[in-house]
Protein backbone atom coordinates (compact mmCIF):
# COMPACT_ATOMS: atom_id res chain seq x y z
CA UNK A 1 10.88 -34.83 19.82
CA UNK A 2 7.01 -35.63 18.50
CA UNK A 3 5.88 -33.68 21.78
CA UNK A 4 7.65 -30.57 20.23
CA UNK A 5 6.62 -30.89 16.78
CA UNK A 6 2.94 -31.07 17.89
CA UNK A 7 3.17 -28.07 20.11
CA UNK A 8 4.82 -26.22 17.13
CA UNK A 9 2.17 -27.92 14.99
CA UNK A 10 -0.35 -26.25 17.50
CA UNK A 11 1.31 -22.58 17.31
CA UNK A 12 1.04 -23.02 13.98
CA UNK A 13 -2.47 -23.52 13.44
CA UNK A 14 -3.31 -20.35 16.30
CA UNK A 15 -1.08 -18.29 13.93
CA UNK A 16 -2.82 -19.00 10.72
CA UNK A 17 -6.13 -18.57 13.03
CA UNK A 18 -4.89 -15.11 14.10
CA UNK A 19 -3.61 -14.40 10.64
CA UNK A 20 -7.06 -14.42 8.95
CA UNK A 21 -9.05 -12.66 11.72
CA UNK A 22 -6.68 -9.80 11.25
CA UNK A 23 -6.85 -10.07 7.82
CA UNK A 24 -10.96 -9.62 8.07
CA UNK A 25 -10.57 -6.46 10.45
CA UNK A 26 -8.28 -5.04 7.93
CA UNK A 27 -10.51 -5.47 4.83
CA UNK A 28 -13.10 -3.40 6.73
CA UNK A 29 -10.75 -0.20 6.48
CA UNK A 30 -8.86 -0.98 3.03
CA UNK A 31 -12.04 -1.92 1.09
CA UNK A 32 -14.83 -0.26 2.52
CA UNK A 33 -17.56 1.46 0.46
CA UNK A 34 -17.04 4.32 1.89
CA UNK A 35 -13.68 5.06 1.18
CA UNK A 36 -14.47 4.38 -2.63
CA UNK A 37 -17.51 6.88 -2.03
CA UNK A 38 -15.35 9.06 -0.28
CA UNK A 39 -12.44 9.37 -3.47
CA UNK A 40 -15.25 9.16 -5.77
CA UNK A 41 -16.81 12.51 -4.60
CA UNK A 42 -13.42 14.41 -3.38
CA UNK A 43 -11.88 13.22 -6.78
CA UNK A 44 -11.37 17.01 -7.33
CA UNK A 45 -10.16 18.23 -4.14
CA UNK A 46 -7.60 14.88 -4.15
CA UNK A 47 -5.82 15.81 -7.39
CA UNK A 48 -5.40 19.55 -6.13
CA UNK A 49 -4.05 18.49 -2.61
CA UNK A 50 -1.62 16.41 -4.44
CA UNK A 51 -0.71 19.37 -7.39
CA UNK A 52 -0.13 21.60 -4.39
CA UNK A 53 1.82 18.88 -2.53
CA UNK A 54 4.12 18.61 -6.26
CA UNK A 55 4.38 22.46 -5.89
CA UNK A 56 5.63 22.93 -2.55
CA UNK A 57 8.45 20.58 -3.23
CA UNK A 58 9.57 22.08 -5.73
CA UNK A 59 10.10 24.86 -4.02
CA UNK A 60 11.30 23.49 -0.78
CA UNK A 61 13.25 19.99 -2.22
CA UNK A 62 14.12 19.71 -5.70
CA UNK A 63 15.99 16.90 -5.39
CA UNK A 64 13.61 15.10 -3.63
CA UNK A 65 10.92 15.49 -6.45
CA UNK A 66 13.93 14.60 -8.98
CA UNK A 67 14.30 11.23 -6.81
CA UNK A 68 10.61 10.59 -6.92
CA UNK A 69 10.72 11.07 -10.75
CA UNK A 70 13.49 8.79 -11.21
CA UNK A 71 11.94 5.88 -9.27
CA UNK A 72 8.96 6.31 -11.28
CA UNK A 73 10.30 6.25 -14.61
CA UNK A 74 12.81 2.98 -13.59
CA UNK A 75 9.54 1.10 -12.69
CA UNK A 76 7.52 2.33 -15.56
CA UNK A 77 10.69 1.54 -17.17
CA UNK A 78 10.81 -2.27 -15.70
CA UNK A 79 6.68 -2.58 -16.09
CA UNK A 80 7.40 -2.24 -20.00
CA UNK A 81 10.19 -4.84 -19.80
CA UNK A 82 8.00 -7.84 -17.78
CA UNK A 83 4.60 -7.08 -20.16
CA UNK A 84 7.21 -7.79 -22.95
């Protein structure tokens, strides 16, 4: 019994270990510089890919942009609720 909890007391520890190297590799791509550079300068270009994006579904999917609306108003909806 104490032979498995230390082994499983090991694992652990190698997990956790694992856990925040991963973690560090992954900051590199999420928070980089030059991502924020990136959005920074394209800020134009990003808004019109999107409008475009909006447009096309309209046209193709209606009721896939009237889903997408709908989500977003129940969590501004619940965002109000929690602040108050």
């Amino acid at each position: 019994m104490e032979e498995e909890f230390n082994i499983i007391k090991q694992e652990n520890i190698i997990l956790k270990q694992k856990i925040m190297e991963l973690e560090e590799k992954l900051e590199k791509y999420t928070n980089s510089e030059s991502s924020k550079r990136y959005y920074e300068k394209n800020k134009d270009k990003i808004k019109e890919n999107g409008a475009n994006y909006l447009k096309k579904l309209k046209e193709e999917n209606p009721e896939k942009l009237k889903e997408y609306r709908r989500t977003a108003y129940l969590n501004r909806k619940n965002k109000l609720n929690n602040s108050t």
